[in-house]
Protein backbone atom coordinates (compact mmCIF):
# COMPACT_ATOMS: atom_id res chain seq x y z
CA UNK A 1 106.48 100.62 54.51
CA UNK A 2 105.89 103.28 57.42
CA UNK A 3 107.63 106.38 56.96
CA UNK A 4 108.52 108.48 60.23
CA UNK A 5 109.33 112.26 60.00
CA UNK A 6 112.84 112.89 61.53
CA UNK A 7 113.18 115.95 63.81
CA UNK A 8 116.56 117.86 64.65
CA UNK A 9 117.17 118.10 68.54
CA UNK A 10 115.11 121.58 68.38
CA UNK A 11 112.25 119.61 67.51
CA UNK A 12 111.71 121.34 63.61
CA UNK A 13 111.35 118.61 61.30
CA UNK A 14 114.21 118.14 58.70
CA UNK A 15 113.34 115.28 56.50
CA UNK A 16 111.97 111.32 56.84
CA UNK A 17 113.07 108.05 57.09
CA UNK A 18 111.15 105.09 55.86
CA UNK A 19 111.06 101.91 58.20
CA UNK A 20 110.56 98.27 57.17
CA UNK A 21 107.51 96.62 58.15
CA UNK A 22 108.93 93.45 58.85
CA UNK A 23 110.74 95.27 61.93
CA UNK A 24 108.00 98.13 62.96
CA UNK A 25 105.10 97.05 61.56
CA UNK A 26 104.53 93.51 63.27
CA UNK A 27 101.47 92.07 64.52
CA UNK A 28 101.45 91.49 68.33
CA UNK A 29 101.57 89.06 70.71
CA UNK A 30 101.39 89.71 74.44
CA UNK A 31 101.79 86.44 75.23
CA UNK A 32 105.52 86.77 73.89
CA UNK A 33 106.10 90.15 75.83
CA UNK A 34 105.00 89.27 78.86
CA UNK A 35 107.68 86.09 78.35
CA UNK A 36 110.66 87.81 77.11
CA UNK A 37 110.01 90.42 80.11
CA UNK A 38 109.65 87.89 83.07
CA UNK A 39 113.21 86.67 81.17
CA UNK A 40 114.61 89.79 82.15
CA UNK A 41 113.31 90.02 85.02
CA UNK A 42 114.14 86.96 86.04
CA UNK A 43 118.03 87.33 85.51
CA UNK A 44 117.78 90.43 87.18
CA UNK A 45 117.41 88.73 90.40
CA UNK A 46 120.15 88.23 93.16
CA UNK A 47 119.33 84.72 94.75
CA UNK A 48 121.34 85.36 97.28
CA UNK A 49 119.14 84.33 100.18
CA UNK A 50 120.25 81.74 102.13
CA UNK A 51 119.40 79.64 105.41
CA UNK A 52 122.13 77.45 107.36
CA UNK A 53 121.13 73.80 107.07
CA UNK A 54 121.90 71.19 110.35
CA UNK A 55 125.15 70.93 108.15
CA UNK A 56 125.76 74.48 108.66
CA UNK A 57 124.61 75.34 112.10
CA UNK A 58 127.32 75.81 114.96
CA UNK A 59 127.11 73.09 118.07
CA UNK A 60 127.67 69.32 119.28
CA UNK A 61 126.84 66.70 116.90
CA UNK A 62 126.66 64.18 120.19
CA UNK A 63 123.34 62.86 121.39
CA UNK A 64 122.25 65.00 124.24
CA UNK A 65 120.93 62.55 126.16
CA UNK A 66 120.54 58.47 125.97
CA UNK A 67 117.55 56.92 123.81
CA UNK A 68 115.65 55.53 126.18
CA UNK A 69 114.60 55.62 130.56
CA UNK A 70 115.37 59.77 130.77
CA UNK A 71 111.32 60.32 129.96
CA UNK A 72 112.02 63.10 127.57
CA UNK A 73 112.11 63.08 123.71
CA UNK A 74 114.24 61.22 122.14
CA UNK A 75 117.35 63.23 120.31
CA UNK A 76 119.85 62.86 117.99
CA UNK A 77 121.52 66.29 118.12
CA UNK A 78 121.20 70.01 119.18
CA UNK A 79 121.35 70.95 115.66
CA UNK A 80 117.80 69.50 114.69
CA UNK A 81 115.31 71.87 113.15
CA UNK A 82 112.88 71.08 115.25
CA UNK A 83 115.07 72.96 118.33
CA UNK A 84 114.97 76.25 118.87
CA UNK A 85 118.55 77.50 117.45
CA UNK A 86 118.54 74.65 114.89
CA UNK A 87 118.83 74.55 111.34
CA UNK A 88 115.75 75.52 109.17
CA UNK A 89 114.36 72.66 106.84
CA UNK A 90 113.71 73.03 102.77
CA UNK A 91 114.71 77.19 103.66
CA UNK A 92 116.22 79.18 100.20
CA UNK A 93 119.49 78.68 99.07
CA UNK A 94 121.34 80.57 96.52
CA UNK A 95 120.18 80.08 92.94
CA UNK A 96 120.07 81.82 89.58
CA UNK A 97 116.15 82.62 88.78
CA UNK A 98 117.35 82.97 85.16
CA UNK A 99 115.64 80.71 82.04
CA UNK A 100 116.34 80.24 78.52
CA UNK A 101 114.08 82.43 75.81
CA UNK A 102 114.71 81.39 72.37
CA UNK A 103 117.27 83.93 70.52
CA UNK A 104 113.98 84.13 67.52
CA UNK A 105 111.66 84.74 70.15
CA UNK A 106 113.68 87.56 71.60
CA UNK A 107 114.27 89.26 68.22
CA UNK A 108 110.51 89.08 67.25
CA UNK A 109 109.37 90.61 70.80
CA UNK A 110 111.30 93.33 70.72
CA UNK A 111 110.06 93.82 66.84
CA UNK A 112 106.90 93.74 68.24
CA UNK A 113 107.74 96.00 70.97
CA UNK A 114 108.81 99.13 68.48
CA UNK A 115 105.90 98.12 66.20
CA UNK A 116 103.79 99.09 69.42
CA UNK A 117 105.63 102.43 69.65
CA UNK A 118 104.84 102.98 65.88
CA UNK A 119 101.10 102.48 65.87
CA UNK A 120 100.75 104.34 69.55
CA UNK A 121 102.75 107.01 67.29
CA UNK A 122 105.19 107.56 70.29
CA UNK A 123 108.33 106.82 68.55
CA UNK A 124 110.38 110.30 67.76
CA UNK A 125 113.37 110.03 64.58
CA UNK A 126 116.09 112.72 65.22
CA UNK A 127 119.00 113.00 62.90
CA UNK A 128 121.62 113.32 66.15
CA UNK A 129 121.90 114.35 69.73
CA UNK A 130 124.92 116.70 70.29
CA UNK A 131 125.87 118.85 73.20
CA UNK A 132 128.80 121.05 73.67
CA UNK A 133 129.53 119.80 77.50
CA UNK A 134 128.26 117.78 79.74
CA UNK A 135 125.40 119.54 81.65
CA UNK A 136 121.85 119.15 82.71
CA UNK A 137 120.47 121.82 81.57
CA UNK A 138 121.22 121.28 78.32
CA UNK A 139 119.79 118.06 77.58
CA UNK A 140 116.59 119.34 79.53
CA UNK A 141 116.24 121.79 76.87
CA UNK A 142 116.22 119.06 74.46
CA UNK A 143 113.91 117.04 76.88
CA UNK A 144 111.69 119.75 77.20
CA UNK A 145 111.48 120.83 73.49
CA UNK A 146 109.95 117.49 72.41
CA UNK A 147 107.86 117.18 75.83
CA UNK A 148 109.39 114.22 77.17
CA UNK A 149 108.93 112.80 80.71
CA UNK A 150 109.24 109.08 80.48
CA UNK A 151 111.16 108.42 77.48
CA UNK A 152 113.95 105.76 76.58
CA UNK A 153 116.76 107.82 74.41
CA UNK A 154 118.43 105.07 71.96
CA UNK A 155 121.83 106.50 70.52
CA UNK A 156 123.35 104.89 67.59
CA UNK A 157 126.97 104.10 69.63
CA UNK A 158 128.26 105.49 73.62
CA UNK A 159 128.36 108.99 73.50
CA UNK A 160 129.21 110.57 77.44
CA UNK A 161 128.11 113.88 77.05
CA UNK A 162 124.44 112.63 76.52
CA UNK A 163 124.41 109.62 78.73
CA UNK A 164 126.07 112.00 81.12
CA UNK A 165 123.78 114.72 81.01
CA UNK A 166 120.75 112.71 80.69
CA UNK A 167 121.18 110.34 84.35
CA UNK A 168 119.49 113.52 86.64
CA UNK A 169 116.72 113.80 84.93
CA UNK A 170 113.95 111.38 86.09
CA UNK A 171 111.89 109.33 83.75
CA UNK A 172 114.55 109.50 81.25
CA UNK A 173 117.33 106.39 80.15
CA UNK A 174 119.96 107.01 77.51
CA UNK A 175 121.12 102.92 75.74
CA UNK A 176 123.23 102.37 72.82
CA UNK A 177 121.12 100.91 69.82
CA UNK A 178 122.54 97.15 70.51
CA UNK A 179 121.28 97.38 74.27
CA UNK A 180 117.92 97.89 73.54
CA UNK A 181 115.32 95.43 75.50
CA UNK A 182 111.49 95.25 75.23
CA UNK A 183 111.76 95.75 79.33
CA UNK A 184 112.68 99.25 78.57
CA UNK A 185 110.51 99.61 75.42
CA UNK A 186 107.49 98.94 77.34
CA UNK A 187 108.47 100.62 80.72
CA UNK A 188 108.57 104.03 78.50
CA UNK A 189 105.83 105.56 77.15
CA UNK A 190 108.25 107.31 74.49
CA UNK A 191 110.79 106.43 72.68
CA UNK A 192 113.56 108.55 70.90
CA UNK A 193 115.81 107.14 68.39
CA UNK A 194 118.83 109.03 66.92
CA UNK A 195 117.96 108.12 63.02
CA UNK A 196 121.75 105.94 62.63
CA UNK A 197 120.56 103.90 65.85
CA UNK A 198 117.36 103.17 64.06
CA UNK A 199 118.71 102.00 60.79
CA UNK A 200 121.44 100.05 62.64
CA UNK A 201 118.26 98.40 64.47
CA UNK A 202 116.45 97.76 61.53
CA UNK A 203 119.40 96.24 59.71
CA UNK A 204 120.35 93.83 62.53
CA UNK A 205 116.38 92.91 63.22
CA UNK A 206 115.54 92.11 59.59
């Protein structure tokens, strides 16, 4: 069982909280990242884009000119694709991009996701995050006394002063503990976690 120092927001150390292996300590399987990630990804996506079919496109549906004895072509309608003006053939039409991942499989990625930040030794324990107002500066104290630049913050429940005070400053993303994602995980180098958001974690990952 790994056991993490936990820090106060002024970065002195003020005790340490032992984490269960079976949630930060296991083994790791890219394969499963990358899977999970292009999951998220993929829902992410608008699929919005959209051509007009002959169904779709604006003009006669009559036959522009008899089958046979004119010389030209023969035509069925001004709305062909093959016309300039005409519809577009096999184009994209709005979709979801989204696909199932296995509710198991997500669970044990993102256990393997904060086992990575545990043997990089880039996950930080603090006992709480409190400021008295919402403001910048503040919370780029905090930022600054732990030397974070691309960090994901992971508070234990919504708290508006931090999330807040936290959005201006680049490289940095405040969740609550039950939004946390291995896309985040793995976009951050660091990772901060308020000590009740990682025990509420570890209780609903083991």
């Amino acid at each position: 069982m790994a056991t993490v120092k936990v820090f106060d927001q002024t970065n002195k150390e003020v005790g340490q909280l032992e984490l269960a292996p079976e949630v930060f300590e296991v083994a790791v399987r890219p394969e499963l990242l990358h899977l999970v990630v292009r999951s998220q990804l993929a829902a992410k996506r608008a699929g919005t884009h959209s051509v007009k079919t002959r169904s779709f496109v604006s003009g006669s549906g009559s036959k522009p000119w008899r089958q046979k004895g004119t010389g030209r072509a023969r035509s069925g309608a001004k709305r062909s694709p093959i016309w300039k003006g005409g519809a577009v053939v096999h184009g994209p039409q709005p979709r979801s991009y989204e696909f199932k991942v296995n509710k198991k499989i997500k669970a044990l990625a993102l256990k393997m996701a904060l086992s990575t930040k545990v043997a990089e030794e880039s996950l930080i324990l603090v006992d709480k995050l409190d400021l008295p107002e919402v403001k910048t500066k503040l919370f780029a104290g905090v930022a600054g006394a732990f030397g974070l630049k691309k960090a994901l913050i992971v508070l234990p429940e919504s708290n508006n002063t931090i999330e807040l005070s936290a959005r201006n400053l680049p490289g940095i993303k405040v969740v609550r503990q039950d939004m946390l994602n291995v896309y985040d995980l793995l976009k951050h180098p660091q990772l901060v976690m308020v000590q009740g958001a990682a025990q509420a974690v570890q209780e609903r990952l083991r």
